[in-house]
C-alpha atoms as a PDB file:
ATOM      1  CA  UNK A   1       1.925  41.091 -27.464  1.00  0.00           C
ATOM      2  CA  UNK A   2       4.266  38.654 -28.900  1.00  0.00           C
ATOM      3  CA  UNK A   3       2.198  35.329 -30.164  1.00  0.00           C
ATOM      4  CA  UNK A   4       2.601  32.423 -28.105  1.00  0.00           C
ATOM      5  CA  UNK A   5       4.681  29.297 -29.091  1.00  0.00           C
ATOM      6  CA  UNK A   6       3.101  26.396 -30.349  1.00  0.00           C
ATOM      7  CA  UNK A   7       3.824  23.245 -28.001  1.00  0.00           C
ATOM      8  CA  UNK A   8       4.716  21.108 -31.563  1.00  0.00           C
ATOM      9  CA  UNK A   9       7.711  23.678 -32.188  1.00  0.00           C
ATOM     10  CA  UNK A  10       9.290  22.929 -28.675  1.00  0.00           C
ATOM     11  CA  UNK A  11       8.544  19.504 -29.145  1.00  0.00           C
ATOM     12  CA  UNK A  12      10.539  19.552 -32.432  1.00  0.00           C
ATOM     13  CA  UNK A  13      13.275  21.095 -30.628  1.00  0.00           C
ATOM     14  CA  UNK A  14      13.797  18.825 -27.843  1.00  0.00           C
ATOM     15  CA  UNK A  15      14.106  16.515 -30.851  1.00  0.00           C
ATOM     16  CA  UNK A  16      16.759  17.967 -32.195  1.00  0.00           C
ATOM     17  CA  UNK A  17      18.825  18.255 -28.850  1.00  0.00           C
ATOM     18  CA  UNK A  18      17.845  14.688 -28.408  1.00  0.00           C
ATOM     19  CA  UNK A  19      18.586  12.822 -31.458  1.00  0.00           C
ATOM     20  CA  UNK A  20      21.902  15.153 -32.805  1.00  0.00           C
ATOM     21  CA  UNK A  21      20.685  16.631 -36.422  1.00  0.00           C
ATOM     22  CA  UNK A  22      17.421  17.614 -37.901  1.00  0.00           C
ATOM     23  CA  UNK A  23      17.636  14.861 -40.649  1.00  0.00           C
ATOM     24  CA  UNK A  24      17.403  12.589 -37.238  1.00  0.00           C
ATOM     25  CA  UNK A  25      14.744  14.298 -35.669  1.00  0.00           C
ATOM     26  CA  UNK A  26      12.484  14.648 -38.994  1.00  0.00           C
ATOM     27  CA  UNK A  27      12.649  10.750 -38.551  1.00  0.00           C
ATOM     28  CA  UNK A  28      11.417  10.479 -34.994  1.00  0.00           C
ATOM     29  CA  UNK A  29       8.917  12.724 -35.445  1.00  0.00           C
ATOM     30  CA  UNK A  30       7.828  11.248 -38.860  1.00  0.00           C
ATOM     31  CA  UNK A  31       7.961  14.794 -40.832  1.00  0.00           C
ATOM     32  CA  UNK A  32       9.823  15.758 -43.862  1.00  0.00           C
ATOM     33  CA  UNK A  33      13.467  17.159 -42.906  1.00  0.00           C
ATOM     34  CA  UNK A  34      12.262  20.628 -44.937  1.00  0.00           C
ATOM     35  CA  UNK A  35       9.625  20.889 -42.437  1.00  0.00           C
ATOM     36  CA  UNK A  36      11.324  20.842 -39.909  1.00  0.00           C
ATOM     37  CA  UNK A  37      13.867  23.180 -40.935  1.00  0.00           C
ATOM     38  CA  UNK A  38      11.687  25.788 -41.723  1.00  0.00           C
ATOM     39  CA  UNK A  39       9.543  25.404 -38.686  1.00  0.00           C
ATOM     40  CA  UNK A  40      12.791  25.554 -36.815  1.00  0.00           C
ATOM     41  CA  UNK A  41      13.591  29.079 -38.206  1.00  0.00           C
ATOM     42  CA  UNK A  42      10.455  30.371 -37.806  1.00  0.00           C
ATOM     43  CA  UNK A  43      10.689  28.999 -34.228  1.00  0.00           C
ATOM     44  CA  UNK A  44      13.913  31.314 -33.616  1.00  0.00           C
ATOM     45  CA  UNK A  45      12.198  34.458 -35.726  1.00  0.00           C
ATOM     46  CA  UNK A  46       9.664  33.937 -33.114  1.00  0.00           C
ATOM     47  CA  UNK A  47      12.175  34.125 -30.412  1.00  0.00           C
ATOM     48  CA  UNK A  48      14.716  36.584 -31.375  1.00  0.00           C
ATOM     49  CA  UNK A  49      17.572  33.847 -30.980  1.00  0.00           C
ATOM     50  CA  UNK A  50      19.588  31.050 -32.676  1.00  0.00           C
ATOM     51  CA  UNK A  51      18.817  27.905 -31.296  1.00  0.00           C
ATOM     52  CA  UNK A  52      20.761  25.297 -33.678  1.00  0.00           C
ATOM     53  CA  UNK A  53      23.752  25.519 -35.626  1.00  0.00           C
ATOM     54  CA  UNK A  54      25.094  22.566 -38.299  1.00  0.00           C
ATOM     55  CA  UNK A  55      28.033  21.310 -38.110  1.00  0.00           C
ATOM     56  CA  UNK A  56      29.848  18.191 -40.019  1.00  0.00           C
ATOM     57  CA  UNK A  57      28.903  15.892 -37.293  1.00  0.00           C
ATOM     58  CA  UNK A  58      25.256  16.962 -37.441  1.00  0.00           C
ATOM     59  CA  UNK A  59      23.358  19.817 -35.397  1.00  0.00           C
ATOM     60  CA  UNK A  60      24.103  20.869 -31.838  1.00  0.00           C
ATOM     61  CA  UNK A  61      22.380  23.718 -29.632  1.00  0.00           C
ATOM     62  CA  UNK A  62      23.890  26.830 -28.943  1.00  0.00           C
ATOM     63  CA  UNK A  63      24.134  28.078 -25.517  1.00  0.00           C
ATOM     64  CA  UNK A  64      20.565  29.894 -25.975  1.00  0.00           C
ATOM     65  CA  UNK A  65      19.106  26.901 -27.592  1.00  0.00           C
ATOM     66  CA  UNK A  66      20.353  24.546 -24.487  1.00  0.00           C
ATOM     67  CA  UNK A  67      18.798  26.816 -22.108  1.00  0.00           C
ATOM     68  CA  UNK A  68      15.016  27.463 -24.360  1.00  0.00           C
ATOM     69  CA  UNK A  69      15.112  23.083 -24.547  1.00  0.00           C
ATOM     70  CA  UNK A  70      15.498  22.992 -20.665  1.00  0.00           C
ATOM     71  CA  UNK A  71      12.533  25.934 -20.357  1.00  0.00           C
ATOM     72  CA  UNK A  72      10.519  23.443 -23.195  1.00  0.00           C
ATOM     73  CA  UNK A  73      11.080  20.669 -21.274  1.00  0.00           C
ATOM     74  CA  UNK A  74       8.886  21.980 -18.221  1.00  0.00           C
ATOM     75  CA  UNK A  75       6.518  23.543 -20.557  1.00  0.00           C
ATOM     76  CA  UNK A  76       6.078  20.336 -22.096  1.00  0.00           C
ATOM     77  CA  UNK A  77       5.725  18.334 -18.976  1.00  0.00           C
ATOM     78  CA  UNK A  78       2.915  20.381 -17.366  1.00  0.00           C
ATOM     79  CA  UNK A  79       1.216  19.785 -20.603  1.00  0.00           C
ATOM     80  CA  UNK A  80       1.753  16.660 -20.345  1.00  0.00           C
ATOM     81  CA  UNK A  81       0.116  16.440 -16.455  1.00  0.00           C
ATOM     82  CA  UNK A  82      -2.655  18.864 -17.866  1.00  0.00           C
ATOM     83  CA  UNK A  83      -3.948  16.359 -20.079  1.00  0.00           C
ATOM     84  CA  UNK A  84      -3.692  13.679 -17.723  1.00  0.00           C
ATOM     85  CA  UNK A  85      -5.844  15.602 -15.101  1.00  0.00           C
ATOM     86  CA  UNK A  86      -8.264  16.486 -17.751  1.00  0.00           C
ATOM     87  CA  UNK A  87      -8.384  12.731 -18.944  1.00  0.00           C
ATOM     88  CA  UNK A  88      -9.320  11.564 -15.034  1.00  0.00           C
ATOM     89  CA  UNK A  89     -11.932  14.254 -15.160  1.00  0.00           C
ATOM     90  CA  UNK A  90     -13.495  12.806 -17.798  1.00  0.00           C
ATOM     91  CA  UNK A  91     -13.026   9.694 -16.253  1.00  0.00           C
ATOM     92  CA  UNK A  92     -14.625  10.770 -13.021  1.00  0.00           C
ATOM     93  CA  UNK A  93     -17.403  12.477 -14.735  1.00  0.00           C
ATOM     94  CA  UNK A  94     -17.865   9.116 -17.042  1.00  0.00           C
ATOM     95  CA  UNK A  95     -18.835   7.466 -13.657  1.00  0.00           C
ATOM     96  CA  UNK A  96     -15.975   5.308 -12.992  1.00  0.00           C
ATOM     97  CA  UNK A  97     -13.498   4.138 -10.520  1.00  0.00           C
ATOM     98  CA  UNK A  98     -10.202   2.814 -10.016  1.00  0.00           C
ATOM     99  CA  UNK A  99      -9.389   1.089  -6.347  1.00  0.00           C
ATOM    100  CA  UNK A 100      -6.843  -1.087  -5.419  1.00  0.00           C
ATOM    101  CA  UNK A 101      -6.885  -3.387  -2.219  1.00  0.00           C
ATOM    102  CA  UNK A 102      -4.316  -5.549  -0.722  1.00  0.00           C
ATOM    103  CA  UNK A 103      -5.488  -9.513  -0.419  1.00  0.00           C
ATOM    104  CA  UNK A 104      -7.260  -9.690   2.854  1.00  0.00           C
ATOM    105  CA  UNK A 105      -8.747  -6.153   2.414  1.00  0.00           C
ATOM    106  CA  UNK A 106     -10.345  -7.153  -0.649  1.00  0.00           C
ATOM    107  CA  UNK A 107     -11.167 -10.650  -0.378  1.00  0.00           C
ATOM    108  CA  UNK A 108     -12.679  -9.940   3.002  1.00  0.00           C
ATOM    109  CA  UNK A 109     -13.919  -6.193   3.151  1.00  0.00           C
ATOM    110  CA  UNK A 110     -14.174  -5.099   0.239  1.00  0.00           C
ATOM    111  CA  UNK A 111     -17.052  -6.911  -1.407  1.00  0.00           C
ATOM    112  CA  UNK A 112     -19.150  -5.346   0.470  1.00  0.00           C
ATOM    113  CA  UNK A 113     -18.374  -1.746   0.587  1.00  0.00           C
ATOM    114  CA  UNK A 114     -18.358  -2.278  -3.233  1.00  0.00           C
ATOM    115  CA  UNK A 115     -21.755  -3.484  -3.188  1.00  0.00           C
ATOM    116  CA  UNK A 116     -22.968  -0.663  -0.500  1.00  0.00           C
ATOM    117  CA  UNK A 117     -21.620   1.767  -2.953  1.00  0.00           C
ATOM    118  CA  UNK A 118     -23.292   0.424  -6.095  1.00  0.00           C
ATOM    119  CA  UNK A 119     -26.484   0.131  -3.930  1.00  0.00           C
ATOM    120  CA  UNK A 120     -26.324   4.181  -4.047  1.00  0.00           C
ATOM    121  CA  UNK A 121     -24.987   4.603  -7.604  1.00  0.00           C
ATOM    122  CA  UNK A 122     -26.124   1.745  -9.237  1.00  0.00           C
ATOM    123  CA  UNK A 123     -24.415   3.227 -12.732  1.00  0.00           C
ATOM    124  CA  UNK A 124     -21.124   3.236 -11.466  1.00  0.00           C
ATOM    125  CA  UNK A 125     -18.507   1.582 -12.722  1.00  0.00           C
ATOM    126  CA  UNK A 126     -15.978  -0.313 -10.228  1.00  0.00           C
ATOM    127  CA  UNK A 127     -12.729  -1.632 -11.263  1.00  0.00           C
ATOM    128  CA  UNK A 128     -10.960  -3.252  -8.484  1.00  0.00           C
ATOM    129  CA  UNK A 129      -6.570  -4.179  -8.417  1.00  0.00           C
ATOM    130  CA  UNK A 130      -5.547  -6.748  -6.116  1.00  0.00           C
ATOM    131  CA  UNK A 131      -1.904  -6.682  -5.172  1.00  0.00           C
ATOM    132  CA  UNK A 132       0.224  -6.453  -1.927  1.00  0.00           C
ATOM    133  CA  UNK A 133       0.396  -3.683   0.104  1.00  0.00           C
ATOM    134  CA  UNK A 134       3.364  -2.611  -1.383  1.00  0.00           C
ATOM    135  CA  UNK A 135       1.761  -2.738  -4.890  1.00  0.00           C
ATOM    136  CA  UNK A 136      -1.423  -1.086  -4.044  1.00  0.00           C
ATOM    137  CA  UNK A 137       0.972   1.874  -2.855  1.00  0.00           C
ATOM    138  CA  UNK A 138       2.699   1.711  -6.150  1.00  0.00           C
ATOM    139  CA  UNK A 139      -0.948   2.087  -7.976  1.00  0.00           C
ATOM    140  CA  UNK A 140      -1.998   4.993  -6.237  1.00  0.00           C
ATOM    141  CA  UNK A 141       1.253   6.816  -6.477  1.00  0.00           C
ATOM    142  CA  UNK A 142       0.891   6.565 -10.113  1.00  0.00           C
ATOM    143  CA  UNK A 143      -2.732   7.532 -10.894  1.00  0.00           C
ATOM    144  CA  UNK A 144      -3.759   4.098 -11.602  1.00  0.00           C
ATOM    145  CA  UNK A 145      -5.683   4.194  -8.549  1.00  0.00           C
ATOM    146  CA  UNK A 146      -7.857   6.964  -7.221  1.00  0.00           C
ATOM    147  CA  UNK A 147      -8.076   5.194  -3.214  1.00  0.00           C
ATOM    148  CA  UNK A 148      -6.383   2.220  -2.364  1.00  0.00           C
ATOM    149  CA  UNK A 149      -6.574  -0.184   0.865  1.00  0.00           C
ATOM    150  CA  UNK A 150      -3.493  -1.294   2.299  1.00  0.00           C
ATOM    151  CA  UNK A 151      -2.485  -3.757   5.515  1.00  0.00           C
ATOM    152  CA  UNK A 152       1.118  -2.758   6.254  1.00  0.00           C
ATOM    153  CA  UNK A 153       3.306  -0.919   8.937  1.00  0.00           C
ATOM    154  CA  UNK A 154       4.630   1.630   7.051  1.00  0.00           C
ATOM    155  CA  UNK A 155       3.090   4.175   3.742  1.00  0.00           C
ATOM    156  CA  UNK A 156       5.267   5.241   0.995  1.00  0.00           C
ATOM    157  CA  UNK A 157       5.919   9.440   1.005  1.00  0.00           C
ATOM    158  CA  UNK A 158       3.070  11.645  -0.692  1.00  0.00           C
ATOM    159  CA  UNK A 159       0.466   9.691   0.367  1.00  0.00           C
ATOM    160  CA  UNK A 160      -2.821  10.206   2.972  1.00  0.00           C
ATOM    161  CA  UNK A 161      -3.489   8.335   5.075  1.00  0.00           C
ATOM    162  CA  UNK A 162      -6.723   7.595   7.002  1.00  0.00           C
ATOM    163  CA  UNK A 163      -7.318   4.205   9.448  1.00  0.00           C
ATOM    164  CA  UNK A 164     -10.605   2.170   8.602  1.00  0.00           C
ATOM    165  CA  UNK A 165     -10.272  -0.617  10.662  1.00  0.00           C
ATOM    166  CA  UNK A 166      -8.271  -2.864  13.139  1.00  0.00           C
ATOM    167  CA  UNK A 167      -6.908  -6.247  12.735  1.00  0.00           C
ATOM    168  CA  UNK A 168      -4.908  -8.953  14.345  1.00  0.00           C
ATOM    169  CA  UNK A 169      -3.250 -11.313  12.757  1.00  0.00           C
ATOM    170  CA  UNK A 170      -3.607 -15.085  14.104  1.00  0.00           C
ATOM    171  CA  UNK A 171      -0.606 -17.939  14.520  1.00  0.00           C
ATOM    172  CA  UNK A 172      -2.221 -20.855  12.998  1.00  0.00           C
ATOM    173  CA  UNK A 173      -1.603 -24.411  12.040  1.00  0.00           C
ATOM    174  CA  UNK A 174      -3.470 -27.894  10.949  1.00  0.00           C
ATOM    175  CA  UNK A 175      -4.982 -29.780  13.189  1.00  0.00           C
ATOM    176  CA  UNK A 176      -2.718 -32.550  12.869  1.00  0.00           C
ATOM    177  CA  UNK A 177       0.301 -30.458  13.864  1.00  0.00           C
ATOM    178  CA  UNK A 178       1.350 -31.342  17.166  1.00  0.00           C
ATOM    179  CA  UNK A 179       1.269 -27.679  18.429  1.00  0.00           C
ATOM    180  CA  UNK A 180      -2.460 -27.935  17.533  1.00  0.00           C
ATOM    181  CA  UNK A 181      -3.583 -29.807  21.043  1.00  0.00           C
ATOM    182  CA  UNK A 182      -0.909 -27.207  23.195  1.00  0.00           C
ATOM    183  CA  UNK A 183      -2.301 -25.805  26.352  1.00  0.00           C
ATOM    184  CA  UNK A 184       0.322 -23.106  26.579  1.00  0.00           C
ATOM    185  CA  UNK A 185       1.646 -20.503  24.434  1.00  0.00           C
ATOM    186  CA  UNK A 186       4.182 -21.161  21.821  1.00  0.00           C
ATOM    187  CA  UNK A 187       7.668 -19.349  22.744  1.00  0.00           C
ATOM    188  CA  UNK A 188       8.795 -17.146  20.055  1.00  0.00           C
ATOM    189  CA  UNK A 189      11.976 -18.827  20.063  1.00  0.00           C
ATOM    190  CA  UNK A 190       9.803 -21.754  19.301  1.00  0.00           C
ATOM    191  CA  UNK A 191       8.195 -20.625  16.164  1.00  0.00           C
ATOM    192  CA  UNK A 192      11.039 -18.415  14.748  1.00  0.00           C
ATOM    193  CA  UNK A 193      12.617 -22.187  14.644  1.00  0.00           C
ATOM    194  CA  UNK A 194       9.478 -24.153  13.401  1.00  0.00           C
ATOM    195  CA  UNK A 195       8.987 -24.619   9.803  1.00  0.00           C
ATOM    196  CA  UNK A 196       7.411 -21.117   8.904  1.00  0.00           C
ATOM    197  CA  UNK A 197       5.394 -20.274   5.674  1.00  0.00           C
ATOM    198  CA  UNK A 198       4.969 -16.739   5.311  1.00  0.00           C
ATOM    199  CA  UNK A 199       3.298 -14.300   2.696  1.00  0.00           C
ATOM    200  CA  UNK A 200       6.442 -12.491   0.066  1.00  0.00           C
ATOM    201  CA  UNK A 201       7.901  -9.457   1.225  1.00  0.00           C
ATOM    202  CA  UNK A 202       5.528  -6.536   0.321  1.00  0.00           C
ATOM    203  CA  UNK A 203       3.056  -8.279   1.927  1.00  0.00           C
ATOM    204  CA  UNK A 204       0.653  -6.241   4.354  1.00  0.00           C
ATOM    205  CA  UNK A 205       0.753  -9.326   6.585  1.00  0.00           C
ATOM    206  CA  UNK A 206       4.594 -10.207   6.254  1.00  0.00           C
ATOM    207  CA  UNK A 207       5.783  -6.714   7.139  1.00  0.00           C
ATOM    208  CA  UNK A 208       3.529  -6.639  10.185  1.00  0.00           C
ATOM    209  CA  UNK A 209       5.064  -9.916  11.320  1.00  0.00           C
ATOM    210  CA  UNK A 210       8.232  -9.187  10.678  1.00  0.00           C
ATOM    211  CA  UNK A 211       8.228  -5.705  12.241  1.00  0.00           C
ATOM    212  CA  UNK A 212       6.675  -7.612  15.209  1.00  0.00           C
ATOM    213  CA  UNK A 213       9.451  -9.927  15.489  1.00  0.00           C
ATOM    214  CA  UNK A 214      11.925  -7.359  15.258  1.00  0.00           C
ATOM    215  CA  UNK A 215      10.761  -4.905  18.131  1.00  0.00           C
ATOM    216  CA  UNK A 216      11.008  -7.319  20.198  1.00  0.00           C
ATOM    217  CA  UNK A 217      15.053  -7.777  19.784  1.00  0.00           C
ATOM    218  CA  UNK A 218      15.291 -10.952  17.067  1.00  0.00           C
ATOM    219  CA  UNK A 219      16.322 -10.952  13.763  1.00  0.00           C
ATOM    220  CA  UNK A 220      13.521 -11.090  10.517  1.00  0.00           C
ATOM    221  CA  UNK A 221      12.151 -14.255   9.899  1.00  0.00           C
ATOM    222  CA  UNK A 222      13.461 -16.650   7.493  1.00  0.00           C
ATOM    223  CA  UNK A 223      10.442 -18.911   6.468  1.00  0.00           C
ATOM    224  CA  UNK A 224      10.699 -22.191   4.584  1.00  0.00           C
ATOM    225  CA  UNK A 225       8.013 -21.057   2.364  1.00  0.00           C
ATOM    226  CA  UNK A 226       7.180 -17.852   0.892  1.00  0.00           C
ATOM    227  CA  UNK A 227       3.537 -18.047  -0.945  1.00  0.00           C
ATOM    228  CA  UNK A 228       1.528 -15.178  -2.610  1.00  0.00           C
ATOM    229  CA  UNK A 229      -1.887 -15.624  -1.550  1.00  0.00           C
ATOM    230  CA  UNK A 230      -3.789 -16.850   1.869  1.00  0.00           C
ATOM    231  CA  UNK A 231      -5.334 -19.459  -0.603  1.00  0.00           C
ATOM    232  CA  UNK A 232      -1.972 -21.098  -1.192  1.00  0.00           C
ATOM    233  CA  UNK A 233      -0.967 -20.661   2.590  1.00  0.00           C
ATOM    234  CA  UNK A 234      -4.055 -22.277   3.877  1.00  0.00           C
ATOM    235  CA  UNK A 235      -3.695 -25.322   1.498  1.00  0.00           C
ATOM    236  CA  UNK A 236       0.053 -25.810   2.543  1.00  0.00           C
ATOM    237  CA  UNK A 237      -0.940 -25.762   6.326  1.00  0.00           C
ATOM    238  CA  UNK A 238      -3.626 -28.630   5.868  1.00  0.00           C
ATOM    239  CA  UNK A 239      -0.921 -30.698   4.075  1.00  0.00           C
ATOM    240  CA  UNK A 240       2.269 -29.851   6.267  1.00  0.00           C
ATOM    241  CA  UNK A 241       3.796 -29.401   9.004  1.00  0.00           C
ATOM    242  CA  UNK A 242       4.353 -25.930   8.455  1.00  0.00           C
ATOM    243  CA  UNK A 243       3.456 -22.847  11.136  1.00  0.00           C
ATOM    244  CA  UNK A 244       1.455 -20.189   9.177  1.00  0.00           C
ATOM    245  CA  UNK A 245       0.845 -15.937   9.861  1.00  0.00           C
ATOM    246  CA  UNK A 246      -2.335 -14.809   8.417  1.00  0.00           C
ATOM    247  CA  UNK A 247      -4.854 -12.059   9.015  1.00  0.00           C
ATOM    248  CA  UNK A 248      -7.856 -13.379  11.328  1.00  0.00           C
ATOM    249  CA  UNK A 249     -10.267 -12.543   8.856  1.00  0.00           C
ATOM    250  CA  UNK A 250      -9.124 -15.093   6.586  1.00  0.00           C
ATOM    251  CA  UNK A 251      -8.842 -18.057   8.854  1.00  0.00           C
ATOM    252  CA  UNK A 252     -11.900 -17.950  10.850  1.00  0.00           C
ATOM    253  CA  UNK A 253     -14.292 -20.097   8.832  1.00  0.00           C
ATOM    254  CA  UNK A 254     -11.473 -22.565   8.745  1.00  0.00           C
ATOM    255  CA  UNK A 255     -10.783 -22.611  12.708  1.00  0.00           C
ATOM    256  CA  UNK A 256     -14.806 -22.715  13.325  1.00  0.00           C
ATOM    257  CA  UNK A 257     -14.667 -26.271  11.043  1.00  0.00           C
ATOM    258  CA  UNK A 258     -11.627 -27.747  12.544  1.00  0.00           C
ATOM    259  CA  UNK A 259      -9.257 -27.383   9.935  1.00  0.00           C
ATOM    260  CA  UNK A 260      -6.883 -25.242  11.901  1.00  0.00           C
ATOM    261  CA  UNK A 261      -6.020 -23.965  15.027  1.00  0.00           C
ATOM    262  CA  UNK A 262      -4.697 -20.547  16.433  1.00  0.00           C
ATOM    263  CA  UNK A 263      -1.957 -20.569  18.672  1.00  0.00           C
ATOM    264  CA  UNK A 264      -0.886 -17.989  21.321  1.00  0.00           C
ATOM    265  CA  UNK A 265       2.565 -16.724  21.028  1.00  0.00           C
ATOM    266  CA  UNK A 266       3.956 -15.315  24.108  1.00  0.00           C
ATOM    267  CA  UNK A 267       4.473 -11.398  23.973  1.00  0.00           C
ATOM    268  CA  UNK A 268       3.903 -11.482  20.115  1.00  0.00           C
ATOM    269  CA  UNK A 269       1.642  -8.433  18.980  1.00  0.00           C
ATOM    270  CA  UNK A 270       0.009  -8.692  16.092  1.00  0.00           C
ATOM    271  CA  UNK A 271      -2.040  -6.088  15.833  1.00  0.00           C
ATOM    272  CA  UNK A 272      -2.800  -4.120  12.628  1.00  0.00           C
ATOM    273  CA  UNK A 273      -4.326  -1.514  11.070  1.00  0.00           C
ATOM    274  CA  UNK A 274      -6.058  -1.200   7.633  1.00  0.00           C
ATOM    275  CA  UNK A 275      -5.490   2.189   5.825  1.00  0.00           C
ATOM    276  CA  UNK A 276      -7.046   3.619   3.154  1.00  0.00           C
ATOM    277  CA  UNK A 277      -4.703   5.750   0.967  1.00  0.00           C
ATOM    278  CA  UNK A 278      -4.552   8.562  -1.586  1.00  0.00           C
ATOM    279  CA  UNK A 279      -2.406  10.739  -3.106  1.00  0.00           C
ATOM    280  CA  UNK A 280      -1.310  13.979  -1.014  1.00  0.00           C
ATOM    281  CA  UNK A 281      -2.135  15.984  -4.056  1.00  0.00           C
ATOM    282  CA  UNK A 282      -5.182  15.034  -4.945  1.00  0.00           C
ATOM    283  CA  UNK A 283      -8.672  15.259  -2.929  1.00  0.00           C
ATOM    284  CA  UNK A 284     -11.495  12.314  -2.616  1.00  0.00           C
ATOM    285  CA  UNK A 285     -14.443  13.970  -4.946  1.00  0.00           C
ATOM    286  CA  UNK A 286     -17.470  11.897  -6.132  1.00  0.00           C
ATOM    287  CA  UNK A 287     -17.757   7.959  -6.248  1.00  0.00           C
ATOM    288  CA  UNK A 288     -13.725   7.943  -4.384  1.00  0.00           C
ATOM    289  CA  UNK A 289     -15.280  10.173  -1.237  1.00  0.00           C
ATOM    290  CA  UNK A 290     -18.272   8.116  -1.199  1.00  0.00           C
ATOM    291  CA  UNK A 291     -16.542   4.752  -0.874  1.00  0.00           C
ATOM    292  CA  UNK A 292     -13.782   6.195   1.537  1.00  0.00           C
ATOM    293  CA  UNK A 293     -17.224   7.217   3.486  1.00  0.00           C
ATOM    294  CA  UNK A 294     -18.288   3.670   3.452  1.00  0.00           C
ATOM    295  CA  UNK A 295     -15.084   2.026   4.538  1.00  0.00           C
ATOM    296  CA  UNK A 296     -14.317   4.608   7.714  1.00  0.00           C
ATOM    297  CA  UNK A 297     -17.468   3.587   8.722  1.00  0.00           C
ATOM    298  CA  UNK A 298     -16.917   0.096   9.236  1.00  0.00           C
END
């Protein structure tokens, strides 16, 4: 049985294709250029073919070398996602967790899920992302995150999906705003025109708006004032004139005091739901399944 190749040996041949000569590729891979050479030939002893020949411009493949870098290249790569499984393993195992949660999610929900969870494994260790929906999406895709919580119409490809709760977001404004003492709905002619101040795109809460808008005929809408957090939305409502989207989780302690009011827009729905998301490739084992538990429960 012929001995299998050693991953370095590939590696120092996708150097060579990469960087043109084997004086180059010594370099980048911070060996002498005799060692390479000679592991080179024993790499193509080992194979039965010529993978490199010199000439006076440097080193180039031959046709058989081109097509053993391109079979390297995939060997190389599912090493490469090997380790990285084996490293979350040992992650996993070291009781930790990596979540991610879009603003409202875990300003509002999440606290206490977190502390449920702990509750039951009281060595775990929690790390929690905040971002937009959009970036919460991005950390799971990447590994970053094992479960993330997200607030917007639509999921990127290869992930799961599963719904953990419902939510609606409100129309609000200060209570010095004239719409503030209306009997009647506000038209959504009205507010599309009124000085808006939105979440940035991304947002869980500014795609649900906007797709909201736009089913019913009207063009996105172009707000005065894009802010990245409730927090800074809130603040510029009690201080402006502006007309302000936001989940209803965040705004009810402020409406109960006063400090703003809801307003009904006629045949605007605003209705949400909150996801919880994971990679299609990967299944919810330990601490991640636990807390996904948790949350569908709510």
């Amino acid at each position: 049985m012929t001995a299998r190749l050693e991953l370095h040996s590939m590696e120092l041949l996708l150097a060579i294709a990469e960087h043109g000569s084997i004086g180059e590729a010594a370099r980048a891979l911070e060996l002498a250029q005799p060692t390479v050479s000679t592991n080179l030939r024993r790499l193509e002893r080992q194979l039965g073919l010529r993978l490199v020949e010199r000439t006076a411009r440097g080193s180039r493949l031959t046709p058989a070398g081109s097509a053993v870098t391109d079979w390297a290249r995939e060997v190389l790569t599912a090493s490469d996602r090997f380790e990285a499984a084996v490293a979350a393993l040992r992650q996993e195992r070291a009781g930790q967790l990596h979540v991610s949660a879009s603003m409202t999610i875990a300003e509002y929900l999440m606290p206490v899920w977190l502390a449920d969870l702990q509750r039951r494994e009281p060595d775990l260790a929690i790390a929690l992302r905040v971002g937009n929906s959009e970036e919460v999406a991005g950390h799971v895709l990447s590994g970053t995150a094992e479960l993330g919580f997200v607030e917007g119409v639509t999921v990127p490809d290869g992930l799961r999906t599963h719904v953990v709760a419902e939510d609606r977001l409100a129309v609000v404004v200060g209570v010095d705003h004239p719409w503030a003492r209306r009997g009647e709905p506000v038209a959504l002619d009205e507010l599309l025109s009124a000085r808006l101040v939105l979440r940035e795109p991304g947002s869980g809460t500014r795609e649900t708006f906007d797709h909201a808008v736009s089913s019913l005929g009207h063009p996105r809408p172009r707000p005065a004032l894009e802010l990245g957090s409730t927090a800074s939305i809130k603040t510029a409502l009690l201080t402006s004139d502006g007309v302000g989207v936001l989940s209803s989780l965040t705004v009810q302690a402020e409406i109960a005091a006063g400090r703003l009011a809801s307003l009904d827009v006629a045949g605007l729905d605003l209705r949400r739901l909150l996801r919880l998301i994971w990679r299609e490739d990967h299944n919810l084992n330990g601490p991640a399944a636990l807390l996904a538990h948790r949350a569908t429960s709510t």
